[in-house]
C-alpha atoms as a PDB file:
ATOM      1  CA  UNK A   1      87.861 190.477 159.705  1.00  0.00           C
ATOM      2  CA  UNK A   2      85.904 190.851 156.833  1.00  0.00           C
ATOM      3  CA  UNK A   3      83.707 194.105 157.219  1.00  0.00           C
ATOM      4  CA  UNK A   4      83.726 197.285 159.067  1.00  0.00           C
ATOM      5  CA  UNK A   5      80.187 196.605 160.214  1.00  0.00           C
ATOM      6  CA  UNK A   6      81.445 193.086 161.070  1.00  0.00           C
ATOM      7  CA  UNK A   7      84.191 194.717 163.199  1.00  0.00           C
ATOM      8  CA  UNK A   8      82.118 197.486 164.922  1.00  0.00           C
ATOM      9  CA  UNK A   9      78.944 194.794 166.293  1.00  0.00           C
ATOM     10  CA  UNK A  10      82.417 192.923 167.486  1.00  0.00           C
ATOM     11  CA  UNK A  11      83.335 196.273 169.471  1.00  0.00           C
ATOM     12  CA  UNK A  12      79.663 196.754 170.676  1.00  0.00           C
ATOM     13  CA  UNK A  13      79.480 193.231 172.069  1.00  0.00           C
ATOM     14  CA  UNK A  14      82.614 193.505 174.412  1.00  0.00           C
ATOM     15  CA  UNK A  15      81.893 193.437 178.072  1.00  0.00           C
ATOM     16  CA  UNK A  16      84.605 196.682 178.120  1.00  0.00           C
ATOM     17  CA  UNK A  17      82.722 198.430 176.361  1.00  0.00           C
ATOM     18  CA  UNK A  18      78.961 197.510 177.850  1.00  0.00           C
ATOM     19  CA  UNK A  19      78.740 200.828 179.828  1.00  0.00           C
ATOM     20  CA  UNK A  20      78.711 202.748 176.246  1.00  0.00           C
ATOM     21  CA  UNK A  21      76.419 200.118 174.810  1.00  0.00           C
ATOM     22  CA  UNK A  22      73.772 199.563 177.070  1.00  0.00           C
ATOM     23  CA  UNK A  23      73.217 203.696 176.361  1.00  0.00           C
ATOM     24  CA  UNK A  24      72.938 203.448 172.578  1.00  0.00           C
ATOM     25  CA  UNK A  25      76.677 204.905 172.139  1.00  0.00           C
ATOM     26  CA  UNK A  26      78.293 203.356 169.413  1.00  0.00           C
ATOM     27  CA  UNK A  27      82.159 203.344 168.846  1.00  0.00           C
ATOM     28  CA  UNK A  28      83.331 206.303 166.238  1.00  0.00           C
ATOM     29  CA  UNK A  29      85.646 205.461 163.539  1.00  0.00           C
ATOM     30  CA  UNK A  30      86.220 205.190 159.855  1.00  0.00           C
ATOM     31  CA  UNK A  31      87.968 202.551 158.041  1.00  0.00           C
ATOM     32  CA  UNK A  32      87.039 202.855 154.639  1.00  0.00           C
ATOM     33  CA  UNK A  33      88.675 200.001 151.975  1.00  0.00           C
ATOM     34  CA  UNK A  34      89.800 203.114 149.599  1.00  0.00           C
ATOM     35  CA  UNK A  35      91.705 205.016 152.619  1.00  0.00           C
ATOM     36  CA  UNK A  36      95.409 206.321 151.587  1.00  0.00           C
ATOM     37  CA  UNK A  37      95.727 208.369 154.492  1.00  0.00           C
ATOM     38  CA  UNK A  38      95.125 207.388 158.374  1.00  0.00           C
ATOM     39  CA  UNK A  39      94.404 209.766 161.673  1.00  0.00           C
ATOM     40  CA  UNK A  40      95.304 207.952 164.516  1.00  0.00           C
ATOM     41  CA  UNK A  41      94.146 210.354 167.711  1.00  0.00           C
ATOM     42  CA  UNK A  42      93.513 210.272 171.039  1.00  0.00           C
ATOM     43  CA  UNK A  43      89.286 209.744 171.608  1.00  0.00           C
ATOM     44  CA  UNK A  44      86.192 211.337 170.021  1.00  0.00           C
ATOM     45  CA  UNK A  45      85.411 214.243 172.348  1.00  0.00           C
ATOM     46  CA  UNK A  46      81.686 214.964 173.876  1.00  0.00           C
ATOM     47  CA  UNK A  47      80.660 216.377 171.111  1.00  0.00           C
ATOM     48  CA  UNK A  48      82.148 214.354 168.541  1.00  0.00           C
ATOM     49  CA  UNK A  49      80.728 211.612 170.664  1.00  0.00           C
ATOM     50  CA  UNK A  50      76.853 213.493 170.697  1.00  0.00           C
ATOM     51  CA  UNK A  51      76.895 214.170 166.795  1.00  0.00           C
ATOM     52  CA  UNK A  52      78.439 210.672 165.788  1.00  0.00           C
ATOM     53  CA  UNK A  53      80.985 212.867 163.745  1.00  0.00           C
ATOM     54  CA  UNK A  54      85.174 212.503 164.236  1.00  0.00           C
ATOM     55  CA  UNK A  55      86.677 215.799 164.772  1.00  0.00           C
ATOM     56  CA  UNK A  56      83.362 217.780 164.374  1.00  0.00           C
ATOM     57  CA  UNK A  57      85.183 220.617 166.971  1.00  0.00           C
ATOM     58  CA  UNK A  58      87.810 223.559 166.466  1.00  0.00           C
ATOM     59  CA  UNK A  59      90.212 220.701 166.941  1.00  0.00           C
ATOM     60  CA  UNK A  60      88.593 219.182 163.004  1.00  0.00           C
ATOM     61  CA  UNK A  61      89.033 222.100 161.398  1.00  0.00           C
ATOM     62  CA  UNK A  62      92.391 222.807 162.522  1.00  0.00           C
ATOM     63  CA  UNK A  63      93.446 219.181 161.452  1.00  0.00           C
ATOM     64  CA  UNK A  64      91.787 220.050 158.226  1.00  0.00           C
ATOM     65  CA  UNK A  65      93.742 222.991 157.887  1.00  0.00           C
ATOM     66  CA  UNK A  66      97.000 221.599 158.688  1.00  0.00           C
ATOM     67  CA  UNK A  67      96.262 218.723 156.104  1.00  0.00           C
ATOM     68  CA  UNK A  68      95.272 221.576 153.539  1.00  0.00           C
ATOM     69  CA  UNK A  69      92.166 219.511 152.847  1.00  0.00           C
ATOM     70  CA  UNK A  70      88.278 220.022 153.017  1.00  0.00           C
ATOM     71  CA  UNK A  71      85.672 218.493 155.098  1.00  0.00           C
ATOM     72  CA  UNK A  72      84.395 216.968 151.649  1.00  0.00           C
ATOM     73  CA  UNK A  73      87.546 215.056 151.364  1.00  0.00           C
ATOM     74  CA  UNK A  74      88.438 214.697 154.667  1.00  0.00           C
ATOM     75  CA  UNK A  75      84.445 212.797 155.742  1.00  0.00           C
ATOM     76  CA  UNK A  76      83.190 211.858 152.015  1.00  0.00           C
ATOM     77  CA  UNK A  77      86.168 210.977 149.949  1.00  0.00           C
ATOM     78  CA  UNK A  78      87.169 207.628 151.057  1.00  0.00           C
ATOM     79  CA  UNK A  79      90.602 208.368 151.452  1.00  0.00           C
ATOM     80  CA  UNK A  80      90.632 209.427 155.145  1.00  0.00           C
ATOM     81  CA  UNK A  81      90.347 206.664 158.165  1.00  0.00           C
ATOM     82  CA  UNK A  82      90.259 207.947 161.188  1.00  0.00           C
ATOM     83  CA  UNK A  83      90.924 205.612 164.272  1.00  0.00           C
ATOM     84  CA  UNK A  84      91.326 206.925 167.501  1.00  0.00           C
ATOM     85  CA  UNK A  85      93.115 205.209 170.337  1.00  0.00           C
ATOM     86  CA  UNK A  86      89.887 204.486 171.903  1.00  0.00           C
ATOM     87  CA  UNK A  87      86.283 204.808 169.964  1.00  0.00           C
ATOM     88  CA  UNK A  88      84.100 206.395 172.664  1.00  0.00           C
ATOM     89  CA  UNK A  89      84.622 209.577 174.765  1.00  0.00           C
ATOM     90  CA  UNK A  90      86.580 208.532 178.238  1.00  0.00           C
ATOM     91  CA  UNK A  91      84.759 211.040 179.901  1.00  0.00           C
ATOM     92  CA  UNK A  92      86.104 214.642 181.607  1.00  0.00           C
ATOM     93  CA  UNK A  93      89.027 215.066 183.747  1.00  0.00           C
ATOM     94  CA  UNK A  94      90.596 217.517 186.314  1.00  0.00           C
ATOM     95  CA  UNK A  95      92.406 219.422 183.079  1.00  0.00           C
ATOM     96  CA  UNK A  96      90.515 218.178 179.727  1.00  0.00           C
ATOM     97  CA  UNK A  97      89.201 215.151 178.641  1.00  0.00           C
ATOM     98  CA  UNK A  98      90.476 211.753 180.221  1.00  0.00           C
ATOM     99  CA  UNK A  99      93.028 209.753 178.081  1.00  0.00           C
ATOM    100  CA  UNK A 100      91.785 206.804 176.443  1.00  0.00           C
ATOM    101  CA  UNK A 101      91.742 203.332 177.677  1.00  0.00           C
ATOM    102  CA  UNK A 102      95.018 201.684 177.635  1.00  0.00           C
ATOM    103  CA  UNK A 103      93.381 198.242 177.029  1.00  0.00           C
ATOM    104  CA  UNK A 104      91.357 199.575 173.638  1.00  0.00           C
ATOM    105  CA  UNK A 105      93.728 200.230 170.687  1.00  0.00           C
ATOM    106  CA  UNK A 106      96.013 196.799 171.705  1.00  0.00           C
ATOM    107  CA  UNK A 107      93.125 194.670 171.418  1.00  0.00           C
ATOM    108  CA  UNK A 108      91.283 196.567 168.453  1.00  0.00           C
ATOM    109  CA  UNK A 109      93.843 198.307 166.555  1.00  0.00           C
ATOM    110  CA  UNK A 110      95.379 195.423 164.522  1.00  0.00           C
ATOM    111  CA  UNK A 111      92.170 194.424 163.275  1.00  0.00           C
ATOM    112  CA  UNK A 112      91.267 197.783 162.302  1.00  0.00           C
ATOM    113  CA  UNK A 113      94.604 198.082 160.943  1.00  0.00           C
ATOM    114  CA  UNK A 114      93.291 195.205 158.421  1.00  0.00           C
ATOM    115  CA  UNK A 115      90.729 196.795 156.632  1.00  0.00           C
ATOM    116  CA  UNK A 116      92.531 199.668 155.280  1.00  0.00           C
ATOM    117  CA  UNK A 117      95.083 197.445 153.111  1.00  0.00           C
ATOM    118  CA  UNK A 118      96.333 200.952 150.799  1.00  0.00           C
ATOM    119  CA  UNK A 119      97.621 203.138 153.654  1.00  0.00           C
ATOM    120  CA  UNK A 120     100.274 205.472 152.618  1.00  0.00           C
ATOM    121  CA  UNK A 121     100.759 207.355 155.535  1.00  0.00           C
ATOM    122  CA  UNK A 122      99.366 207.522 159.140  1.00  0.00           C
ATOM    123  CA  UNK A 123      99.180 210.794 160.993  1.00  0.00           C
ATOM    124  CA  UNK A 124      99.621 210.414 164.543  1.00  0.00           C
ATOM    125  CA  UNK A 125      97.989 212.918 166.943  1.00  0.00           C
ATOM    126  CA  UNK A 126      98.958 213.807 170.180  1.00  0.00           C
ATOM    127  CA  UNK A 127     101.178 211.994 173.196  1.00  0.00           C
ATOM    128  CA  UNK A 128      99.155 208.894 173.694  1.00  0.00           C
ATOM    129  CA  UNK A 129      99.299 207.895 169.357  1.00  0.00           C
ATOM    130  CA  UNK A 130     102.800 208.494 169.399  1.00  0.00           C
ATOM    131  CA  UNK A 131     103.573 206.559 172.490  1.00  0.00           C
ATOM    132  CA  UNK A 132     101.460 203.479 171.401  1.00  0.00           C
ATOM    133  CA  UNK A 133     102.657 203.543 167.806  1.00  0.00           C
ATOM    134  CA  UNK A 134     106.694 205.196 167.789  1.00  0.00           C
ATOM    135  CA  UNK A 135     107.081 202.806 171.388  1.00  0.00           C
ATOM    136  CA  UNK A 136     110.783 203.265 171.767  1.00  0.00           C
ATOM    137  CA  UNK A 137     111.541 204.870 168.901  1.00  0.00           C
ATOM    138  CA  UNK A 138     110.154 208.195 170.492  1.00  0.00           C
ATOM    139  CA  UNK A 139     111.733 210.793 171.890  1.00  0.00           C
ATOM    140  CA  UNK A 140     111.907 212.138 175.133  1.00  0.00           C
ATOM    141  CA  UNK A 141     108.884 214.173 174.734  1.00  0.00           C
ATOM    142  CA  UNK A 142     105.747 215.137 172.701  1.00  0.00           C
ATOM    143  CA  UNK A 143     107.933 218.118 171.181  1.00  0.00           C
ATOM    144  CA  UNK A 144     110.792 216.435 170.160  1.00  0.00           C
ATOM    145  CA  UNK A 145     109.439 213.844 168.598  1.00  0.00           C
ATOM    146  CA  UNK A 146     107.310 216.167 166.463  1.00  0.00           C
ATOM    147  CA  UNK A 147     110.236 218.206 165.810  1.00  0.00           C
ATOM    148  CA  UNK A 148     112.027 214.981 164.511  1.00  0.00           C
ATOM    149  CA  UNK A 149     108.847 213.834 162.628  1.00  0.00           C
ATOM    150  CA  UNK A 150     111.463 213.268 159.272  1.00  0.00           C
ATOM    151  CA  UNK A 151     112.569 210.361 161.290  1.00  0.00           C
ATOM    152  CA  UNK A 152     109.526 208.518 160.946  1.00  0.00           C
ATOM    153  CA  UNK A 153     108.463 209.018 157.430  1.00  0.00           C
ATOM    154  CA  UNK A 154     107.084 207.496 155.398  1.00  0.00           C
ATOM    155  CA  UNK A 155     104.983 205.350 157.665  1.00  0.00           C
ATOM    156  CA  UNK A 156     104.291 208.426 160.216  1.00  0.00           C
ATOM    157  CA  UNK A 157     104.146 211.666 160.493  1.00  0.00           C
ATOM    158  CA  UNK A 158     103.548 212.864 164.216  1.00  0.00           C
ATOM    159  CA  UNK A 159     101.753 216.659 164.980  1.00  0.00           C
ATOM    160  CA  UNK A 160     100.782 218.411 168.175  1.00  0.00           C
ATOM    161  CA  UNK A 161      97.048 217.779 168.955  1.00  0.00           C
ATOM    162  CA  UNK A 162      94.886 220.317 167.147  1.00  0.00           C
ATOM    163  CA  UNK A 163      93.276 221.387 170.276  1.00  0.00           C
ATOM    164  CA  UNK A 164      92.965 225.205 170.403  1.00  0.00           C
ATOM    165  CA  UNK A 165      94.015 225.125 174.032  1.00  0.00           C
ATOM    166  CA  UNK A 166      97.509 224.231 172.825  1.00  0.00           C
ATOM    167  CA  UNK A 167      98.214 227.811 171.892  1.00  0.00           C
ATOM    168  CA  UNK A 168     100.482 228.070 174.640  1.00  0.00           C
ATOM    169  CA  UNK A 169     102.881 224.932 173.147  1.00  0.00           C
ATOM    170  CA  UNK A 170     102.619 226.804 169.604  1.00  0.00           C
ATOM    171  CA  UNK A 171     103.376 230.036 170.885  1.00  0.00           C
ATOM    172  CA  UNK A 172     107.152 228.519 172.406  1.00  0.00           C
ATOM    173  CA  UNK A 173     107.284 226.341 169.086  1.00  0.00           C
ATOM    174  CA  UNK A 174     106.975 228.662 165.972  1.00  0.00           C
ATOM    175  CA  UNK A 175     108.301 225.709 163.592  1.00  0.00           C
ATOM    176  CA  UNK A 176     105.540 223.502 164.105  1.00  0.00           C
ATOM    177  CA  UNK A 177     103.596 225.634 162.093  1.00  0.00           C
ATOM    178  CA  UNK A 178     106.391 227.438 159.689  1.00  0.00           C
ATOM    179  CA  UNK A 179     108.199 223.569 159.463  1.00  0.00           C
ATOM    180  CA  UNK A 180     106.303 220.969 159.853  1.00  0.00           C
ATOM    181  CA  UNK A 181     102.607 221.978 159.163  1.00  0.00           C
ATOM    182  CA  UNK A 182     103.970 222.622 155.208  1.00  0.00           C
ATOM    183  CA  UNK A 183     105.757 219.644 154.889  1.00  0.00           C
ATOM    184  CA  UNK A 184     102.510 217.509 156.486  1.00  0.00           C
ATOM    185  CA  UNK A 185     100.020 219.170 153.422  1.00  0.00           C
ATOM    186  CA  UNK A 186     102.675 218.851 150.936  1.00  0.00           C
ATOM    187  CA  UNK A 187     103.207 215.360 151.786  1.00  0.00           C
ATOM    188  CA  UNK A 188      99.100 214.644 152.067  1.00  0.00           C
ATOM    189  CA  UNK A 189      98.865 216.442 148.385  1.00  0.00           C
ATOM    190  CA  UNK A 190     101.075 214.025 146.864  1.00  0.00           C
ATOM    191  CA  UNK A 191      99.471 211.122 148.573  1.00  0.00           C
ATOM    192  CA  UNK A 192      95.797 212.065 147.420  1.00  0.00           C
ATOM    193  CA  UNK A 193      96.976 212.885 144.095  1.00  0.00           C
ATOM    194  CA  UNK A 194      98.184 209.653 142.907  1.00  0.00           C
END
């Protein structure tokens, strides 16, 4: 695969993906050449979806945070890809959005993959990033395998969603943010500064 653009009219054409298509929605995510660092989430939400922006919610600027980066680096500096598990909003369900397609990321992510040849470290967000990516070497839930996110490094580093209605999961797990949310914008410091 030679081009992003390439890659994304190869996305638009796929019979999967015709009912976003024939609506003028086109997939959301960022590959750029330069990219040290890589989000790997769940699924643009509605509004991420509406604006054509990745994590343009409370869920964005809590990533940001956690990263201990700015929006300027985070959309305009070439050093952030973001590639979700699925590139179009999977529509609402009984508690919060829908999860993404199982059938997306295996038959997109490798070529995605592709065009970011200088990745240093991929941050994977949520239950459904970690499941695809950590397959059996997960553990037996979300919070222990964020809890043992040392395990994984240097390829991964898996967080909690960002989501704000996750405050009851931080509230019961203090570390996340005393632990592991220093260790994630120390590591992402020494990554962009090299």
């Amino acid at each position: 695969m030679d081009s992003f653009e390439q890659l994304k009219q190869e996305i638009m054409v796929d019979s999967d993906n015709k009912k976003y298509t024939d609506v003028g929605i086109e997939p959301l995510f960022s590959t750029p050449k330069t990219a040290k660092i890589l989000i790997i989430g769940q699924a643009p939400g509605i509004k991420a979806q509406e604006s054509k922006i990745f994590f343009n919610d409370k869920s964005g600027v809590k990533l940001r945070e956690w990263m201990g980066i700015d929006d300027e680096i985070f959309y305009k500096s070439g050093l952030i890809g973001v590639v979700p598990m699925d590139f179009y909003y999977p529509g609402k369900g009984k508690s919060g959005d829908l999860p993404p397609r199982k059938n997306f990321a295996p038959k997109w992510h490798v070529k995605v993959l592709e065009l970011m040849p200088n990745l240093e470290l991929i941050v994977l967000v949520g239950k459904y990033a970690q499941d695809y990516y950590l397959g059996n070497e997960k553990k037996q839930n979300l919070t222990e395998t964020v809890y043992n996110y040392k395990q994984y490094l240097p390829r991964y580093f898996p967080i909690v969603h960002p989501s704000p209605l996750n405050f009851h999961w931080h509230n019961k797990n203090p570390w996340f943010i005393q632990e592991v949310v220093p260790e994630l914008k120390k590591r992402v410091k020494e990554i962009l500064q090299k």
